[in-house]
Protein backbone atom coordinates (compact mmCIF):
# COMPACT_ATOMS: atom_id res chain seq x y z
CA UNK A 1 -11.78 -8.40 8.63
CA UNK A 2 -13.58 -11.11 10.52
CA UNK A 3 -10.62 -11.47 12.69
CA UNK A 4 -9.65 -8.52 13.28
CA UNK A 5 -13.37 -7.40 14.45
CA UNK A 6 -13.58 -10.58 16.93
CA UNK A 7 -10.21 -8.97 18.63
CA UNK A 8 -11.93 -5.70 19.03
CA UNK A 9 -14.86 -7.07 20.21
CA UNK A 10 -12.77 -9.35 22.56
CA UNK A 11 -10.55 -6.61 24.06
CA UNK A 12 -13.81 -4.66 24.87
CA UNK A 13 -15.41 -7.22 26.74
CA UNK A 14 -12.17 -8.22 28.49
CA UNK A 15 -12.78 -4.86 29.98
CA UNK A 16 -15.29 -5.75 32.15
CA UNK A 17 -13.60 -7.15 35.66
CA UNK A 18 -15.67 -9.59 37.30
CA UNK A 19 -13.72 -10.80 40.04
CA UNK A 20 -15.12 -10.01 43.70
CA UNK A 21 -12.84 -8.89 45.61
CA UNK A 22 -13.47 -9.59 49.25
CA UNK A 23 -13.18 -8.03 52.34
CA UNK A 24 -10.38 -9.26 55.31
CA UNK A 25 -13.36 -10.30 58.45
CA UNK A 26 -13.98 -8.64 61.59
CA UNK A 27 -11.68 -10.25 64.03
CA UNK A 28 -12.85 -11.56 67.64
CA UNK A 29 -10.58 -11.22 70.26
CA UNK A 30 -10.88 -13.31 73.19
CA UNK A 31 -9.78 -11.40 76.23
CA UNK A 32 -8.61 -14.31 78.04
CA UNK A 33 -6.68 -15.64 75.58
CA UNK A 34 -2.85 -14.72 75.04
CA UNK A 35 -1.49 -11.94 72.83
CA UNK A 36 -0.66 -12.62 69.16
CA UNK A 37 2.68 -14.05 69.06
CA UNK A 38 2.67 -15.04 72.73
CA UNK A 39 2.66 -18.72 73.99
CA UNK A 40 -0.61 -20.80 74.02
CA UNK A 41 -3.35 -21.32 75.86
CA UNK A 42 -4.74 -24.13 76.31
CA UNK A 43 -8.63 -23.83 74.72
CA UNK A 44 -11.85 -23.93 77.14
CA UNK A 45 -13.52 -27.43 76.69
CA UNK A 46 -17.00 -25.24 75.96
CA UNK A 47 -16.69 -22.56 73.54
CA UNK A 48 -16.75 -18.81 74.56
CA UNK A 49 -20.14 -16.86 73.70
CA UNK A 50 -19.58 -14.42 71.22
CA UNK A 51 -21.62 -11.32 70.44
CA UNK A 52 -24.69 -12.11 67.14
CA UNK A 53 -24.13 -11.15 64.01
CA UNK A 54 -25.88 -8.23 63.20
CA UNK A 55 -29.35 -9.08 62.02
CA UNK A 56 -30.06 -5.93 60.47
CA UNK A 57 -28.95 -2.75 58.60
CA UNK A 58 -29.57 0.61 57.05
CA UNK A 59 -27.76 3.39 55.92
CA UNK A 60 -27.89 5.05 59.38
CA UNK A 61 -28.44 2.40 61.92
CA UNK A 62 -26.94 -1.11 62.48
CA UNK A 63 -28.53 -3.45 64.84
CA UNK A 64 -27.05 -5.81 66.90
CA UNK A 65 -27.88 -8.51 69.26
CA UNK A 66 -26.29 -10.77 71.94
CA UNK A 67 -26.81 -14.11 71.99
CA UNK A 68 -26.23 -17.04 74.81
CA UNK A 69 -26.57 -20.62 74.50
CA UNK A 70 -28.87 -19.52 71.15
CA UNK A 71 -31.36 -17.19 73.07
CA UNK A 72 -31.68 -13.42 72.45
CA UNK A 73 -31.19 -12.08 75.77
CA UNK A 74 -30.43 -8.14 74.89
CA UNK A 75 -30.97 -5.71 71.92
CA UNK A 76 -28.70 -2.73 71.30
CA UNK A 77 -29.38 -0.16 68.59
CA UNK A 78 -25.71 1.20 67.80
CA UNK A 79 -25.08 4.61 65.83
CA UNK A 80 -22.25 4.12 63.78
CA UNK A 81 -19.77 6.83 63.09
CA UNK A 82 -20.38 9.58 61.04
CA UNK A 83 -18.77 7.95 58.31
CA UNK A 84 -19.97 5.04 58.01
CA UNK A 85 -22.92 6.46 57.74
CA UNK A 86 -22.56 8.13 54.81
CA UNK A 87 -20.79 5.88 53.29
CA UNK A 88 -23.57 3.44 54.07
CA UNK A 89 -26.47 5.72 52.28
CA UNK A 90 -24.11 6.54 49.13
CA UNK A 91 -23.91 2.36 48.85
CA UNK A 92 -27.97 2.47 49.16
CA UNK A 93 -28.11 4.84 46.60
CA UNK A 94 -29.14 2.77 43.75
CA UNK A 95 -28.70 3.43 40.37
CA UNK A 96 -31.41 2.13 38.15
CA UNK A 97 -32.91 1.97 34.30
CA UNK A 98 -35.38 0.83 32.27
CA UNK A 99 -35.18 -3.11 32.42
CA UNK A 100 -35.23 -4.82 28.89
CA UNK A 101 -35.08 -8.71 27.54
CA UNK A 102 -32.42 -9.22 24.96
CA UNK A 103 -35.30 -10.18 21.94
CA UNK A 104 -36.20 -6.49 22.66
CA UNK A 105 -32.96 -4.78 22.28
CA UNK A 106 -32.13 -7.56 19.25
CA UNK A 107 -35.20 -5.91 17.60
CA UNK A 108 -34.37 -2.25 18.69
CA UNK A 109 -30.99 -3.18 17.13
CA UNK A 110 -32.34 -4.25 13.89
CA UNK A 111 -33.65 -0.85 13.25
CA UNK A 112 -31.19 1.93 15.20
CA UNK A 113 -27.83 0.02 15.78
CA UNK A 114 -25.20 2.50 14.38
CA UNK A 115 -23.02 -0.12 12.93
CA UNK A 116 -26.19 -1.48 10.81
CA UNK A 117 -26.60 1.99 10.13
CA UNK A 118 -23.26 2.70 8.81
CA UNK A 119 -23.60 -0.64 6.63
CA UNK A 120 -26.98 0.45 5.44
CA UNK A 121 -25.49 3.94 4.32
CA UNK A 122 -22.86 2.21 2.17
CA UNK A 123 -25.18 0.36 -0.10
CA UNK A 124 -25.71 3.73 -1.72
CA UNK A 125 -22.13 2.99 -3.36
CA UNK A 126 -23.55 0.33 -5.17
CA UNK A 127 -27.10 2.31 -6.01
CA UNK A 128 -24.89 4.83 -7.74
CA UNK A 129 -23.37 2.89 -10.25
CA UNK A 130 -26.70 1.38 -11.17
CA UNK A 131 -27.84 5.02 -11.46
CA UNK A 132 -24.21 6.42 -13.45
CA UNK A 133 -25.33 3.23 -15.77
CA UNK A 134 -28.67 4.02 -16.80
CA UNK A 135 -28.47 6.70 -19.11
CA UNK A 136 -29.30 5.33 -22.63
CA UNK A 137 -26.10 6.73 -24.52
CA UNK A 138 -22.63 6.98 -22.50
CA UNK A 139 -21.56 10.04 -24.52
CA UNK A 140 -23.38 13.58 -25.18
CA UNK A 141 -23.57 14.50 -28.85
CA UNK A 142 -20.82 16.58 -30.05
CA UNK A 143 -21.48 19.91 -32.95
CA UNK A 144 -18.68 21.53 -34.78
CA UNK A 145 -19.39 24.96 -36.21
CA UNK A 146 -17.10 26.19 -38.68
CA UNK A 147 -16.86 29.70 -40.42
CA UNK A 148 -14.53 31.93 -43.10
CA UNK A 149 -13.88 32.75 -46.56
CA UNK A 150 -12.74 30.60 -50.34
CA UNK A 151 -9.94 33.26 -51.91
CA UNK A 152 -9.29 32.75 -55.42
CA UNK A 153 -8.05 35.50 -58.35
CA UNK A 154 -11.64 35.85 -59.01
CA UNK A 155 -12.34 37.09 -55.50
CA UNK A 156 -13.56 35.67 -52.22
CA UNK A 157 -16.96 33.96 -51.47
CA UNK A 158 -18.61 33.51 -47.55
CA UNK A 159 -18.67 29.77 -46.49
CA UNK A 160 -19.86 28.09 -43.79
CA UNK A 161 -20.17 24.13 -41.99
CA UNK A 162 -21.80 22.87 -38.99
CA UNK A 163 -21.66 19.08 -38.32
CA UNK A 164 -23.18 16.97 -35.68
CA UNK A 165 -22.00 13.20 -34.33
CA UNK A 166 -23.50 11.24 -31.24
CA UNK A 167 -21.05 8.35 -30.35
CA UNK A 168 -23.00 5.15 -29.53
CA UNK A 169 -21.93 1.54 -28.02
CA UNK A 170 -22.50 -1.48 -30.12
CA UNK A 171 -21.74 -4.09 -28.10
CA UNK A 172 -23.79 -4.13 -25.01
CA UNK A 173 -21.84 -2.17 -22.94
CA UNK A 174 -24.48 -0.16 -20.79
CA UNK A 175 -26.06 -3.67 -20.09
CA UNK A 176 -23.08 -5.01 -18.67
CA UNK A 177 -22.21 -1.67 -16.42
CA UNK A 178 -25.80 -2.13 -14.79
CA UNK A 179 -25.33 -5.70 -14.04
CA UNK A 180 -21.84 -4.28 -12.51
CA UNK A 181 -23.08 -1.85 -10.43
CA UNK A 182 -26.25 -4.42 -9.48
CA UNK A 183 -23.77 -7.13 -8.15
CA UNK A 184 -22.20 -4.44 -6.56
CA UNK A 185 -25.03 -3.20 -4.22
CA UNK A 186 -25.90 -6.80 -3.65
CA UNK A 187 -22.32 -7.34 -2.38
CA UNK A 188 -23.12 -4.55 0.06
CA UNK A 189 -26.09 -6.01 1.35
CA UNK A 190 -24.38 -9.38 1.68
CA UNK A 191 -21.84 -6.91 4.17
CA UNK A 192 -25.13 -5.42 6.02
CA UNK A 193 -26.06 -9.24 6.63
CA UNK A 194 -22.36 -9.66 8.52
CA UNK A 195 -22.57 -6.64 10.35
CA UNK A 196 -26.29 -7.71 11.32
CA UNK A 197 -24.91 -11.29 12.41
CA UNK A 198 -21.87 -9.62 14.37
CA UNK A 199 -24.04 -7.28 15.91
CA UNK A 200 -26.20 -9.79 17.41
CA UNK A 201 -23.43 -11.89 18.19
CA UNK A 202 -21.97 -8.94 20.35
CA UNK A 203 -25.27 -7.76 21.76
CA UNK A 204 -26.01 -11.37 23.07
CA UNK A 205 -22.57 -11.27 24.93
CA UNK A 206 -23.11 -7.85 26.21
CA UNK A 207 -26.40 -8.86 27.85
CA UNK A 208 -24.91 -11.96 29.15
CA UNK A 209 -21.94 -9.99 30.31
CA UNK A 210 -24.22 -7.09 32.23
CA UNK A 211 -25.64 -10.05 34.51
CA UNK A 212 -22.65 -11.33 35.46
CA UNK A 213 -21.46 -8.19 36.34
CA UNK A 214 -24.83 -7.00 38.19
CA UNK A 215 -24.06 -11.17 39.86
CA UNK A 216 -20.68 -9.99 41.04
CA UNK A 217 -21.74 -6.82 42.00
CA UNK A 218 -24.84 -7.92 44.07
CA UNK A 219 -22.49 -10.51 45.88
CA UNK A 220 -19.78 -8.05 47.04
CA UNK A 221 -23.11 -6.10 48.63
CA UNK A 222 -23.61 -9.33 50.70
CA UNK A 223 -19.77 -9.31 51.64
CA UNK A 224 -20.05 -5.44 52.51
CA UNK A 225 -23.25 -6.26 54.42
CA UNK A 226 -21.30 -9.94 56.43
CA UNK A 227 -18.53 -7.10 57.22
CA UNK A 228 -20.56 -4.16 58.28
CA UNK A 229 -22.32 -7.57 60.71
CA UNK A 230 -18.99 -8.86 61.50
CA UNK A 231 -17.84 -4.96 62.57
CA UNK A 232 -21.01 -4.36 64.80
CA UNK A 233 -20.50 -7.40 67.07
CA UNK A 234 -17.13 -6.59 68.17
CA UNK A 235 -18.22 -2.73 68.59
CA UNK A 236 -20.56 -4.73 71.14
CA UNK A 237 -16.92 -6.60 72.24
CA UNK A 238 -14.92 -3.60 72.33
CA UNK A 239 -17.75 -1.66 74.63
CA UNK A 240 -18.03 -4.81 76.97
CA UNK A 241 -13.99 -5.43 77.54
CA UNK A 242 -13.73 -8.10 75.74
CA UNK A 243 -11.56 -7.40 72.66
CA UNK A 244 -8.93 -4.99 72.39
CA UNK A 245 -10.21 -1.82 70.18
CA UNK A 246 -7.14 -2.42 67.73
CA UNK A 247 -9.15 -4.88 65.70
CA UNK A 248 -12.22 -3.02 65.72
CA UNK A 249 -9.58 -0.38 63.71
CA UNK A 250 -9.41 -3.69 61.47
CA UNK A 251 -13.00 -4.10 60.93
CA UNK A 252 -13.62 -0.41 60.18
CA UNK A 253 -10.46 -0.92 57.12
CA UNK A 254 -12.02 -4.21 56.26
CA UNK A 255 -15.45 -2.66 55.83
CA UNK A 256 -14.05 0.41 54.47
CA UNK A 257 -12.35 -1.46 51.68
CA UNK A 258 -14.77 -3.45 50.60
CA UNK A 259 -17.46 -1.00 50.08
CA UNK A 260 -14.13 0.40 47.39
CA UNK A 261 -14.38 -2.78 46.10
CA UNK A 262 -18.58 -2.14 45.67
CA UNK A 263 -18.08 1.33 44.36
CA UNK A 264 -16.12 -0.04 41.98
CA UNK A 265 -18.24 -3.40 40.76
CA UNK A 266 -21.46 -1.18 40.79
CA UNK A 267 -19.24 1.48 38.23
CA UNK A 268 -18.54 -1.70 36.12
CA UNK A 269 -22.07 -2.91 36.12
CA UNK A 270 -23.40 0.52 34.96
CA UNK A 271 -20.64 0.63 32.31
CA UNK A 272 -21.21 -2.90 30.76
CA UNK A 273 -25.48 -1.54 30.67
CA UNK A 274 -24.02 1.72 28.53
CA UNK A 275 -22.20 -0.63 26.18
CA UNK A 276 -25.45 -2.48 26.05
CA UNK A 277 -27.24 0.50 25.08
CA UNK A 278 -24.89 1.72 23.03
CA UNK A 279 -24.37 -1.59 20.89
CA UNK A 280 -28.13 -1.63 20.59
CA UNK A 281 -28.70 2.10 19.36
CA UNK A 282 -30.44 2.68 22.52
CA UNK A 283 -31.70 6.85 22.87
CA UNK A 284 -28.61 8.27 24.61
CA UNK A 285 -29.12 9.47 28.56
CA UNK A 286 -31.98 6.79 28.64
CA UNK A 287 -30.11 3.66 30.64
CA UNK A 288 -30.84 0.17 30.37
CA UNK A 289 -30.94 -2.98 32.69
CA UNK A 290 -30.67 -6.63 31.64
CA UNK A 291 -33.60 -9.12 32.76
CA UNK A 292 -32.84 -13.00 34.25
CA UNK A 293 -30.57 -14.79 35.38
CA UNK A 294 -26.92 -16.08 34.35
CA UNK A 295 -26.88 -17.75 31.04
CA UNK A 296 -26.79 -21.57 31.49
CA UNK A 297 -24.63 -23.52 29.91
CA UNK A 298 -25.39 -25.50 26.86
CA UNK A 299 -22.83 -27.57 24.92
CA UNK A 300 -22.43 -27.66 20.94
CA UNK A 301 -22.94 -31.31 19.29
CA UNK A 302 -21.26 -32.11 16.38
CA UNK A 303 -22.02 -30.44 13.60
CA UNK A 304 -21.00 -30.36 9.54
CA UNK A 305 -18.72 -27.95 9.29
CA UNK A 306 -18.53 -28.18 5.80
CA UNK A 307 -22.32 -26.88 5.40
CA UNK A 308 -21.91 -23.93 8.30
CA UNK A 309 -19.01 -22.72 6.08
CA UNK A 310 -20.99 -22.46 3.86
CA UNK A 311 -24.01 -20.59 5.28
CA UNK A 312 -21.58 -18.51 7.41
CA UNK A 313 -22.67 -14.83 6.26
CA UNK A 314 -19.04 -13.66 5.80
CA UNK A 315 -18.46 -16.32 3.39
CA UNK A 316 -21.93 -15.46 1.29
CA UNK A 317 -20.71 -11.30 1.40
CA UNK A 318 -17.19 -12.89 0.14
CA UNK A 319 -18.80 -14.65 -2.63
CA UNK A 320 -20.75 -11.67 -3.44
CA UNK A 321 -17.87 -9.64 -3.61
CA UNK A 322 -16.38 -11.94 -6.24
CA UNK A 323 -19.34 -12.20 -8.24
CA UNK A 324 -19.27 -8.22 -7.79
CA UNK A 325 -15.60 -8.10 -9.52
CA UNK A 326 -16.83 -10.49 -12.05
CA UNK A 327 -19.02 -8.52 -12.89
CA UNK A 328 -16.90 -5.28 -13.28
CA UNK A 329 -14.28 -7.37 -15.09
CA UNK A 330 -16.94 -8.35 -17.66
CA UNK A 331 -17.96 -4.52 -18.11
CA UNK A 332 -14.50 -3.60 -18.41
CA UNK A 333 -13.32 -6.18 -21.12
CA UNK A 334 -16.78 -5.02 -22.90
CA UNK A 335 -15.76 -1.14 -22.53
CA UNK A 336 -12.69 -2.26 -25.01
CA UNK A 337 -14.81 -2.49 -28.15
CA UNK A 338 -14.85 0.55 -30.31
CA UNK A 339 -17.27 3.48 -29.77
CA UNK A 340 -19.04 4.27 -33.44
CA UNK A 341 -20.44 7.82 -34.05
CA UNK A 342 -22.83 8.49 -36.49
CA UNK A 343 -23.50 12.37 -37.46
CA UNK A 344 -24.68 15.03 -40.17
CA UNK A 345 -22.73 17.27 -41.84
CA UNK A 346 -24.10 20.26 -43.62
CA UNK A 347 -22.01 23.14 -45.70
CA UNK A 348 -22.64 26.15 -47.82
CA UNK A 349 -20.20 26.47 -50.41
CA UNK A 350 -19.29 29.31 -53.26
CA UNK A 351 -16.20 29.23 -55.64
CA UNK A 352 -15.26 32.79 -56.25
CA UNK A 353 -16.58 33.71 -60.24
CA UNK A 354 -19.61 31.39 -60.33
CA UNK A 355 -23.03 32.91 -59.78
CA UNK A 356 -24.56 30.12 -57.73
CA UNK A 357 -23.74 29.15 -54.26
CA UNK A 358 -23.85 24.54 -53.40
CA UNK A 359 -25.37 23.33 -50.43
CA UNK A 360 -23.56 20.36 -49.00
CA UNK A 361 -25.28 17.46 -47.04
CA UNK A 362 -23.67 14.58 -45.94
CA UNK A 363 -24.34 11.31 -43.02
CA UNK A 364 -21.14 10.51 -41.47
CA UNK A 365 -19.64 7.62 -39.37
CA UNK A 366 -16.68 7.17 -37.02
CA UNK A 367 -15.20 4.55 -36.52
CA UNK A 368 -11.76 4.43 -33.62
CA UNK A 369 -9.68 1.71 -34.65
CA UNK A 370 -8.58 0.52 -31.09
CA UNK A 371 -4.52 -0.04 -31.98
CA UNK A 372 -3.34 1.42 -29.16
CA UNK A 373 -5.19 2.01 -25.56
CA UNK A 374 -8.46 -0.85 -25.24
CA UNK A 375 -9.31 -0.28 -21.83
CA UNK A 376 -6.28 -1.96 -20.50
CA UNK A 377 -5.86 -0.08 -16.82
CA UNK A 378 -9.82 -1.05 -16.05
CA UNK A 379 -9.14 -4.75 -17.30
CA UNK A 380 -6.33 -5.03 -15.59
CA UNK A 381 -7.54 -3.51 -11.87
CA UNK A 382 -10.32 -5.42 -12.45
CA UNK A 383 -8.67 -8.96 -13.23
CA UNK A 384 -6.73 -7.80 -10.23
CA UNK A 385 -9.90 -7.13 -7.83
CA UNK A 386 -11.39 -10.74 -8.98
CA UNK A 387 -7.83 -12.33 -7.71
CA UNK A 388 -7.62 -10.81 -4.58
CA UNK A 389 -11.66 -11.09 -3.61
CA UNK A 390 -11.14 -14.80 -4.88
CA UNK A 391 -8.59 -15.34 -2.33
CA UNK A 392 -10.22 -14.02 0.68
CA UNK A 393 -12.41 -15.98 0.10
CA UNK A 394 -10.36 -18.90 -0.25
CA UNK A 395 -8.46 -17.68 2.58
CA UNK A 396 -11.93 -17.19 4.86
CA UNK A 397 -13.40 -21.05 4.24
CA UNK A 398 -10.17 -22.37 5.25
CA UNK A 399 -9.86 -20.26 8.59
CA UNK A 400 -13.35 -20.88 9.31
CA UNK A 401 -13.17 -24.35 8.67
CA UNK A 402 -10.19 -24.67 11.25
CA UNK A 403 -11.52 -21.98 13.73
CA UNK A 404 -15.18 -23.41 14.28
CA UNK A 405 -13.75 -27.02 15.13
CA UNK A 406 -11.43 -25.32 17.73
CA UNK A 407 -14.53 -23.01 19.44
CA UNK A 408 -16.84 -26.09 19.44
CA UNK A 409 -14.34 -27.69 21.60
CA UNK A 410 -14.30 -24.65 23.72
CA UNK A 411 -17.69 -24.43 24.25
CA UNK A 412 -18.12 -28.07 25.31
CA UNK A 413 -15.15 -27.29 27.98
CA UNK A 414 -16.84 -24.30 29.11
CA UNK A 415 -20.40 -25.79 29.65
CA UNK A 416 -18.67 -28.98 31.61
CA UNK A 417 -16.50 -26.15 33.88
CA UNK A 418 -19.95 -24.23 34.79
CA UNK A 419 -21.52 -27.76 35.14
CA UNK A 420 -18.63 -28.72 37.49
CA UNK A 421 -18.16 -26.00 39.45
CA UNK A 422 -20.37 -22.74 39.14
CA UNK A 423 -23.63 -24.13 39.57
CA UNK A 424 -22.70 -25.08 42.76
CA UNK A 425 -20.42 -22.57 44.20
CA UNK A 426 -22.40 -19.59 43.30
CA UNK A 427 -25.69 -20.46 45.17
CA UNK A 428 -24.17 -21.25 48.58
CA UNK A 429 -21.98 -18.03 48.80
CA UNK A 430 -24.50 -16.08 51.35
CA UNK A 431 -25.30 -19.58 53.06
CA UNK A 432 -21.60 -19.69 53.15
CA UNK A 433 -21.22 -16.44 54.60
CA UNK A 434 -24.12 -17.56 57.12
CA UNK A 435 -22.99 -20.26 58.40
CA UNK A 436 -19.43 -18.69 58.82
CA UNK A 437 -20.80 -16.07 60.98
CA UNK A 438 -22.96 -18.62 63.42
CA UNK A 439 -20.45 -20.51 64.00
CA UNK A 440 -17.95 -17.65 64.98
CA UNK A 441 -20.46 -16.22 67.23
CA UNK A 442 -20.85 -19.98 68.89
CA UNK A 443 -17.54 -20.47 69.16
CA UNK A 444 -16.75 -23.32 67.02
CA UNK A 445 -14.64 -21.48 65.17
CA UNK A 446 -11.98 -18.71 65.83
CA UNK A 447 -10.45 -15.59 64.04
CA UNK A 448 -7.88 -17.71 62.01
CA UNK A 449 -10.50 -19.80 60.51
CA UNK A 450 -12.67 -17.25 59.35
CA UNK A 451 -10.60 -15.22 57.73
CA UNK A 452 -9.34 -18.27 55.94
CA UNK A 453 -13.02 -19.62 55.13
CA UNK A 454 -14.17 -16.39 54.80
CA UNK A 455 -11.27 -15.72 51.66
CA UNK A 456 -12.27 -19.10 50.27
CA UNK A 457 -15.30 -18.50 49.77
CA UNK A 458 -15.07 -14.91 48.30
CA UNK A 459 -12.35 -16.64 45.91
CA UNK A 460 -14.70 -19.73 45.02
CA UNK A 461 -17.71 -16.88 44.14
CA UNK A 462 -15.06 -14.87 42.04
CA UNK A 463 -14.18 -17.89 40.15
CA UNK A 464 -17.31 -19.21 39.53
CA UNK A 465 -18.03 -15.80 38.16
CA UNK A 466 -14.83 -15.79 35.88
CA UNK A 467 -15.96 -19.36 34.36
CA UNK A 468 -18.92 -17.47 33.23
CA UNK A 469 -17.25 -14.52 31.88
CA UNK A 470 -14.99 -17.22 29.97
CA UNK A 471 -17.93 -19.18 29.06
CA UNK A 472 -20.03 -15.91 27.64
CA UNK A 473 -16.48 -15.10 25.76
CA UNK A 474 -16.02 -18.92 24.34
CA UNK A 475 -19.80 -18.36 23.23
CA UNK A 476 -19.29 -15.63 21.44
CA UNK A 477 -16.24 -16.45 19.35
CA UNK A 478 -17.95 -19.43 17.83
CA UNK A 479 -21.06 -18.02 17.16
CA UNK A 480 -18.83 -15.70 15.19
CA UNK A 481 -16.83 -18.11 13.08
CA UNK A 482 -19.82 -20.70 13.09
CA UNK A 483 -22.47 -17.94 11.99
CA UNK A 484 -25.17 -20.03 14.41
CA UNK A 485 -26.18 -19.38 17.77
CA UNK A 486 -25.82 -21.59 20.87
CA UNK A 487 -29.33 -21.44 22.26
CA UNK A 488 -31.69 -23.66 24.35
């Protein structure tokens, strides 16, 4: 069950795409140099200047600036196409809820979480035997009624009987059948416990996936806004001669496609907040943001994985559930004994020819004499149910036992990769971007090389982004076969 709930949970996070998917850059053309595909030119000793980088946008106005030798000698305000515009104000339309910390939707959780809710509802299963136990006698009293007529050659005389029996248990049986149904409702709680523990386990990856994908999202805004820059300046190229107006049609596709690519991150960040809210129970058509910042990354030390085994809540509802069949087995081989009954019998009796009628009173008991049928389908489903819930658990220890050394190890991994790699990649990506677009407009640089620097940079900020995705996932698998959570 464990395992197969993990997979679920897996393939629904695996949903969530996290990779930025950047935009091809503006191209500069250089007017003086020769045609793509032509021969080469040899390069000036000083490099060309190049129209700014736009310094500023907004959904209906970009502005632009020349530069030369690093001084702002001009200012143009340029209207974008129609387009672009509104393209521009449906990216700046922001879609917002209420921002929550994960303690508070762990606590609104506790209380509205449909799958706690669902677990909750069950432990009425066990209630109801306790209840179907209680009654003081298992049987209701039973009355026989019985009248006719005694025919003899001196004629016939009324007679009549009535008799009453209440079957009773001897042996301790209604004892037994609450103790069944109590272990039972316990076993049920021992399942709210695991559905509790996988809950959190889920909402804590949830959160922790919702800010990576508000990260990813938030970065491919910076690469739409270095491409809407990168456009502008050679609009300012095309309008001065300078660069041919076919890759201006270039930067318009570029920008074009990766505002797609923003549609499509800011749909994925909104979906992975409903999943949030939905995991938590949160009021439906109220949305939900996630506070902080990426999760950092904390490695496991070695622990006894004898004792979390133990402790691991799926193993104590196991347990429960065998003690719960042990129970019912007990009831059931109990149930075998022989039901007494104990009853009055009363007649009124004449014999045809005598002048006085009898009156007959007489205490009776029953006694079955259990030959043939003692219970045996109970005792056996029952010796059945305490072999197979004895097994799973069996079965369980072992596979956790195995599992949690394997996640440990990928938790360790994970927390070195992010150590290695995404703590430093992720917080240069707009200095990155920066410095890319200062040293095109310098000259140090030319269309080639920033549309290869440009694409290894985008691909070093989606990768740092999947590390955490596979970190969060790594997280969240032991937590679930260690039943303890990796936390500061």
């Amino acid at each position: 069950m464990l395992h197969h709930r993990m997979q679920s949970a897996a393939l629904g996070l695996a949903l969530i795409p996290l990779a930025l998917i950047g935009c091809v850059p503006a191209i500069h053309y250089d007017a003086d140099a020769p045609a793509l595909g032509g021969e080469s030119a040899e390069l000036p000793a000083e490099p060309r200047v190049r129209p700014a980088i736009v310094v500023a946008r907004s959904s209906q106005r970009v502005l632009a600036f020349s530069a030369c030798e690093g001084c702002l000698e001009a200012a143009t305000l340029v209207e974008p196409p129609a387009e672009l515009a509104e393209l521009s104000a449906a990216l700046d339309r922001d879609w917002s809820g209420q921002k929550v910390r994960l303690e508070q939707l762990l606590a609104h959780a506790r209380e509205h979480s449909p799958a706690i809710a669902r677990s909750e509802a069950r432990v009425a299963l066990g209630t109801a035997q306790i209840e179907g136990a209680k009654p003081l006698l298992a049987e209701n009293p039973v009355v026989s009624a019985a009248l006719g007529a005694r025919v003899n050659p001196l004629g016939t005389s009324f007679e009549s009987q009535v008799q009453i029996w209440q079957p009773f248990e001897i042996a301790g049986e209604r004892r037994l059948r609450i103790a069944a149904g109590q272990a039972t409702e316990d076993a049920r709680r021992a399942d709210v416990d695991v559905i509790w523990w996988e809950t959190e386990v889920e909402l804590r990856a949830a959160y922790a996936y919702a800010v990576v994908a508000r990260e990813a999202a938030e970065a491919q805004a910076r690469a739409v806004e270095f491409a809407e820059r990168m456009m502008a300046g050679f609009e300012l190229s095309v309008q001065a001669g300078d660069l041919a107006p076919l890759n201006l049609r270039i930067a318009e596709t570029d920008v074009a496609d990766a505002r797609q690519q923003q549609f499509q991150l800011e749909l994925v960040y909104q979906n992975a907040c409903v999943r949030l809210a939905a995991l938590a129970g949160w009021p439906a058509g109220r949305g939900i943001e996630p506070i902080g910042d990426l999760p950092q990354p904390i490695g496991v030390n070695a622990l006894d994985i004898e004792e979390l085994v133990d402790e691991h809540p799926a193993v104590a509802a196991a347990e429960a559930q065998v003690e719960a069949a042990e129970s019912r087995l007990s009831a059931a081989n109990r149930d075998a004994w022989p039901h007494l009954a104990l009853g009055v019998y009363v007649a009124h009796e004449q014999e045809p020819g005598t002048p006085f009628a009898s009156n007959v009173g007489l205490a009776t008991l029953t006694v079955p004499i259990p030959m043939w049928q003692r219970n045996q389908e109970r005792r056996a489903e029952a010796r059945a149910h305490v072999t197979v819930a004895k097994a799973d658990t069996t079965a369980l220890e072992y596979e956790l036992s195995q599992l949690i050394e394997a996640r440990m190890n990928a938790v360790r991994t994970a927390a070195r990769r992010i150590e290695a790699y995404s703590l430093e990649m992720l917080p240069r990506f707009s200095e990155n971007l920066r410095m890319l677009e200062r040293a095109f407009e310098l000259g140090e640089i030319d269309i080639l090389q920033v549309l290869v620097a440009q694409q290894r940079f985008i691909t070093q900020q989606r990768r740092a982004l999947e590390i955490y995705a596979e970190y969060i996932e790594v997280v969240r698998e032991f937590e679930l076969v260690s039943g303890q959570t990796v936390e500061p």
